[in-house]
C-alpha atoms as a PDB file:
ATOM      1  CA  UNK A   1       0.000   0.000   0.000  1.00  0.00           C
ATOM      2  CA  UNK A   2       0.805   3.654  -0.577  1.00  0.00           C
ATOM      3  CA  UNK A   3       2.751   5.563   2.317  1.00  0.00           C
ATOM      4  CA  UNK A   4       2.562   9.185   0.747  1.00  0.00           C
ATOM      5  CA  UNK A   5       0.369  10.642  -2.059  1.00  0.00           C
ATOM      6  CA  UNK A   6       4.136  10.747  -4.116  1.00  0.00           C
ATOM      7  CA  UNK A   7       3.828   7.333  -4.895  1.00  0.00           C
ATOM      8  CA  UNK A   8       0.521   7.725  -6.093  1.00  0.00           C
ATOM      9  CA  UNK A   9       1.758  10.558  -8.407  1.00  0.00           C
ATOM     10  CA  UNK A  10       4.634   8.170  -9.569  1.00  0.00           C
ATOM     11  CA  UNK A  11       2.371   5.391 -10.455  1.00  0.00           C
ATOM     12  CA  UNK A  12      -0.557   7.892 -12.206  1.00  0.00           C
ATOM     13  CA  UNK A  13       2.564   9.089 -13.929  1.00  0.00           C
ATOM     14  CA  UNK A  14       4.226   6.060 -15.265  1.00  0.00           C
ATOM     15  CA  UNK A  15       0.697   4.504 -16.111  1.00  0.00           C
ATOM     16  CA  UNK A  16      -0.492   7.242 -18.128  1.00  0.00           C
ATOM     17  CA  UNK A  17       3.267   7.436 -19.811  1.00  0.00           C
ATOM     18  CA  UNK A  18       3.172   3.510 -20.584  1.00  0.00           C
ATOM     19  CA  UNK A  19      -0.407   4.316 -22.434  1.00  0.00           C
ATOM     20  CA  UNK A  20       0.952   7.335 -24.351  1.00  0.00           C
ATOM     21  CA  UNK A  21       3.761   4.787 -25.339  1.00  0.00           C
ATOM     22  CA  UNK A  22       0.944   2.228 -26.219  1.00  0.00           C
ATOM     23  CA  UNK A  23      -1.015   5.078 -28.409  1.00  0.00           C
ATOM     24  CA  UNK A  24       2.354   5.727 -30.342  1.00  0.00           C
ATOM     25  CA  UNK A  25       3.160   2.196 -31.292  1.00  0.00           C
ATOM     26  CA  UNK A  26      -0.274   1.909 -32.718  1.00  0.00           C
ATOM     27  CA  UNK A  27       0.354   5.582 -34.773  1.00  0.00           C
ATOM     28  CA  UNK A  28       3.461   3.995 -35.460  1.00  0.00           C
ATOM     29  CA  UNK A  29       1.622   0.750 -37.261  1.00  0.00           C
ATOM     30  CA  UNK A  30      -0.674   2.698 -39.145  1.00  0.00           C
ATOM     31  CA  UNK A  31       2.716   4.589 -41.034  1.00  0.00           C
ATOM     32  CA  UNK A  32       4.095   1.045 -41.515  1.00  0.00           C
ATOM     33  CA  UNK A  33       1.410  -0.308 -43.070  1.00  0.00           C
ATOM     34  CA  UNK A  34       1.853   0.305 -46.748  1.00  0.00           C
ATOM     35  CA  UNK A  35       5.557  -1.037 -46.355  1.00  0.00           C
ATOM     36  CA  UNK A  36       4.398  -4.191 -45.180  1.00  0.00           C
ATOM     37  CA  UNK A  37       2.004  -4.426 -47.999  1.00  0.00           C
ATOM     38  CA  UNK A  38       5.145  -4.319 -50.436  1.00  0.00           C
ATOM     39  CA  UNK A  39       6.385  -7.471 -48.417  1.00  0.00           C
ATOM     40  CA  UNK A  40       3.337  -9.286 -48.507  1.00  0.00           C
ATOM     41  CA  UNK A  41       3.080  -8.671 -52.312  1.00  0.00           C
ATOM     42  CA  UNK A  42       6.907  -9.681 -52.433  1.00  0.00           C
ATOM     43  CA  UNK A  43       6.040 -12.763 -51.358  1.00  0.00           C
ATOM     44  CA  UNK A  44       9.307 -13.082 -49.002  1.00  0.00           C
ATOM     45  CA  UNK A  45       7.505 -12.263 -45.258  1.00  0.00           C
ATOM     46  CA  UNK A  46       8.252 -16.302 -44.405  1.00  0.00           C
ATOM     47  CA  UNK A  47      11.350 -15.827 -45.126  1.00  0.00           C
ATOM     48  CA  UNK A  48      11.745 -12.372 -43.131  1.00  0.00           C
ATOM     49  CA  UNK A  49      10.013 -14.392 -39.985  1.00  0.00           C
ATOM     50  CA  UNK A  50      12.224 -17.528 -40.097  1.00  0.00           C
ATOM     51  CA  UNK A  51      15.432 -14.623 -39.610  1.00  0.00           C
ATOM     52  CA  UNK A  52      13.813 -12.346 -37.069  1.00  0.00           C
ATOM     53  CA  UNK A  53      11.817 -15.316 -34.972  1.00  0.00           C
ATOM     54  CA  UNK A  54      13.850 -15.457 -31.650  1.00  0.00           C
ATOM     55  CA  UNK A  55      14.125 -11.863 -31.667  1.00  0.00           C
ATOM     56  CA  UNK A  56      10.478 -11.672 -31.645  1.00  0.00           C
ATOM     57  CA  UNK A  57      10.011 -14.349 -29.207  1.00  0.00           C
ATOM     58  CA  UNK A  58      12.427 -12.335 -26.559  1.00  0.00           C
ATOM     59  CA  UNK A  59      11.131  -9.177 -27.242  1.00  0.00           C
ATOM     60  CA  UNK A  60       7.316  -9.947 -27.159  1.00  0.00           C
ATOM     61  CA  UNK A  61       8.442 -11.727 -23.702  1.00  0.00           C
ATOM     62  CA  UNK A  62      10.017  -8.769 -22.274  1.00  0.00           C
ATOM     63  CA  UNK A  63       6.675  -6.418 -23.536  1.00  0.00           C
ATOM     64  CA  UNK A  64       4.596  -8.871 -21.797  1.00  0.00           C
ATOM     65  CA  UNK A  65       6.462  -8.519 -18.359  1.00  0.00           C
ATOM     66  CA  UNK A  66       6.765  -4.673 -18.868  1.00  0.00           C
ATOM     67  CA  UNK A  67       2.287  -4.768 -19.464  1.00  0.00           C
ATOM     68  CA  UNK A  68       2.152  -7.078 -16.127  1.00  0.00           C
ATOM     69  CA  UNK A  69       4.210  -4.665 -13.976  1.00  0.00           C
ATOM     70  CA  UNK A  70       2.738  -1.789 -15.271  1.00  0.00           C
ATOM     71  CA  UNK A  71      -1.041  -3.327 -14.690  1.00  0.00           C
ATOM     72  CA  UNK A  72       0.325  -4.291 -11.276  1.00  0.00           C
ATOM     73  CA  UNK A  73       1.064  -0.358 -10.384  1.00  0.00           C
ATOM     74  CA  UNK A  74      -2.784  -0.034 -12.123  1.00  0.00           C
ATOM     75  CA  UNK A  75      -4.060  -2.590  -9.846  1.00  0.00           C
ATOM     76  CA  UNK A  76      -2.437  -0.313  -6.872  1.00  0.00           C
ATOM     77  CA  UNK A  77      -3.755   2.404  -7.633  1.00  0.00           C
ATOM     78  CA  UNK A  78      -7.093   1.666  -8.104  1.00  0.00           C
ATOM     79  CA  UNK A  79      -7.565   0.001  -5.393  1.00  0.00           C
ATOM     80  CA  UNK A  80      -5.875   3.283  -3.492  1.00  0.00           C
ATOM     81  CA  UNK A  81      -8.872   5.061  -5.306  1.00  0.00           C
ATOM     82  CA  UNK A  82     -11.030   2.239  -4.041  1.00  0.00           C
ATOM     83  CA  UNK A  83     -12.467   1.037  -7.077  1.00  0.00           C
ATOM     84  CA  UNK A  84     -14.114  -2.127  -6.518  1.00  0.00           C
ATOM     85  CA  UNK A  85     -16.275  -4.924  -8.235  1.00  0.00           C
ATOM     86  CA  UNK A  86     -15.995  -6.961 -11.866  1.00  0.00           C
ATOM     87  CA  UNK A  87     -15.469  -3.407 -12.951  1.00  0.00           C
ATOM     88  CA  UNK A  88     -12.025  -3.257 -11.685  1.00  0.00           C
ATOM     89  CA  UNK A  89     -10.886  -6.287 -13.040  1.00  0.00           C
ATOM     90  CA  UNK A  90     -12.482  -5.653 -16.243  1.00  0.00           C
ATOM     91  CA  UNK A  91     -10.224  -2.714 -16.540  1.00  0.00           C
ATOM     92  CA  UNK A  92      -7.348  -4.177 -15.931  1.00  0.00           C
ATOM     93  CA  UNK A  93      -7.821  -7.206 -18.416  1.00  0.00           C
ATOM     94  CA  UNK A  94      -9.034  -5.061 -21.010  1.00  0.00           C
ATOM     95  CA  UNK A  95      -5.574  -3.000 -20.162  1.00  0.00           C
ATOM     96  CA  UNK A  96      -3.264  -5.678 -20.480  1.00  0.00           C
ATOM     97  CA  UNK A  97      -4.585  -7.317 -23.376  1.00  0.00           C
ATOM     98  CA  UNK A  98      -4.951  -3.983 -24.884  1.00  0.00           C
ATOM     99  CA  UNK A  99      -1.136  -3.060 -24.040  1.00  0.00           C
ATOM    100  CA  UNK A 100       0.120  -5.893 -24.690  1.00  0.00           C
ATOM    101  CA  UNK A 101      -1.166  -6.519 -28.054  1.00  0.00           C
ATOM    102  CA  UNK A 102      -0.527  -3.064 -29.610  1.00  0.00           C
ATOM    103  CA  UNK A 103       3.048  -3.059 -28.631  1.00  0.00           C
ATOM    104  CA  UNK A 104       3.472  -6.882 -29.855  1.00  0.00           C
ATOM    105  CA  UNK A 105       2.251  -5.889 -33.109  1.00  0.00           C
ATOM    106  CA  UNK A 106       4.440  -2.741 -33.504  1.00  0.00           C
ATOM    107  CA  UNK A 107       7.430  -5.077 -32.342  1.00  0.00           C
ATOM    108  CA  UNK A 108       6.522  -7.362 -34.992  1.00  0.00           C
ATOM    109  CA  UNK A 109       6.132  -5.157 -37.603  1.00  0.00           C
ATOM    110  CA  UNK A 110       9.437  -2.855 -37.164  1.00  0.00           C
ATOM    111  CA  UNK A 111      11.099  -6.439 -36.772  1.00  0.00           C
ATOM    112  CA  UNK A 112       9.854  -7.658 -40.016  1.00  0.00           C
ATOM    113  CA  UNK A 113      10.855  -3.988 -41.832  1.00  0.00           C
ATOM    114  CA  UNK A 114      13.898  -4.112 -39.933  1.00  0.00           C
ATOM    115  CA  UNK A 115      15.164  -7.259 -41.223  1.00  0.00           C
ATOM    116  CA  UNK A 116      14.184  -6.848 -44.700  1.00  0.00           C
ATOM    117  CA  UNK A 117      16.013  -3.573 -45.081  1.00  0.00           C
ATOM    118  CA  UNK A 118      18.830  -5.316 -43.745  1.00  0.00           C
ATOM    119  CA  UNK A 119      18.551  -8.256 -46.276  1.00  0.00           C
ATOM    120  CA  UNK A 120      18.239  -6.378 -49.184  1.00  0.00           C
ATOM    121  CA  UNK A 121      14.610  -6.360 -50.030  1.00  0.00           C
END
């Protein structure tokens, strides 16, 4: 539990940051998307995959413990607010998944542009 309302600031602050972050990745996909198109028509996005996999794998696993800390300090600080009920955990399933998802895609996606800039396509 909180000691002092500075905590509370922290967490409101890195929170609302993480979402801003969340809201830019997904601005970020919608640029991207014409790029990937090109691959897709190329035909060679397997190929892309099968060189970027385990760098997907690591980074999607560090997003997902970055969106489960960050829900924790959620889960703190609503229930400093005393929000309480299905509500509450609604909210913070909805926020993972969200958060999770959006920044798994953009991963994905720079990944896949990444390495075929670096191949040559």
């Amino acid at each position: 539990m909180y000691q002092n309302f500075q905590s509370v600031i922290v967490d409101l602050f890195i929170v609302t940051s993480f979402l801003v972050q969340v809201c830019l990745a997904l601005d970020a996909v919608k640029k991207m998307i014409q790029p990937l198109v090109l691959l897709l028509d190329k035909g060679v996005t397997d190929l892309i995959f099968n060189k970027a996999k385990k760098l997907i794998y690591i980074l999607s696993g560090f997003v997902l413990i970055i969106s489960i800390l960050v829900t924790w300090r959620l889960f703190e600080l609503l229930t400093f607010f005393e929000v309480t009920g299905w509500g509450k955990y609604i909210l913070l399933g909805a926020f993972t998944i969200y958060s999770f998802t959006f920044l798994g895609i953009f991963i994905f996606c720079k990944l896949l542009l990444m390495t075929a800039q670096r191949s040559g396509i």
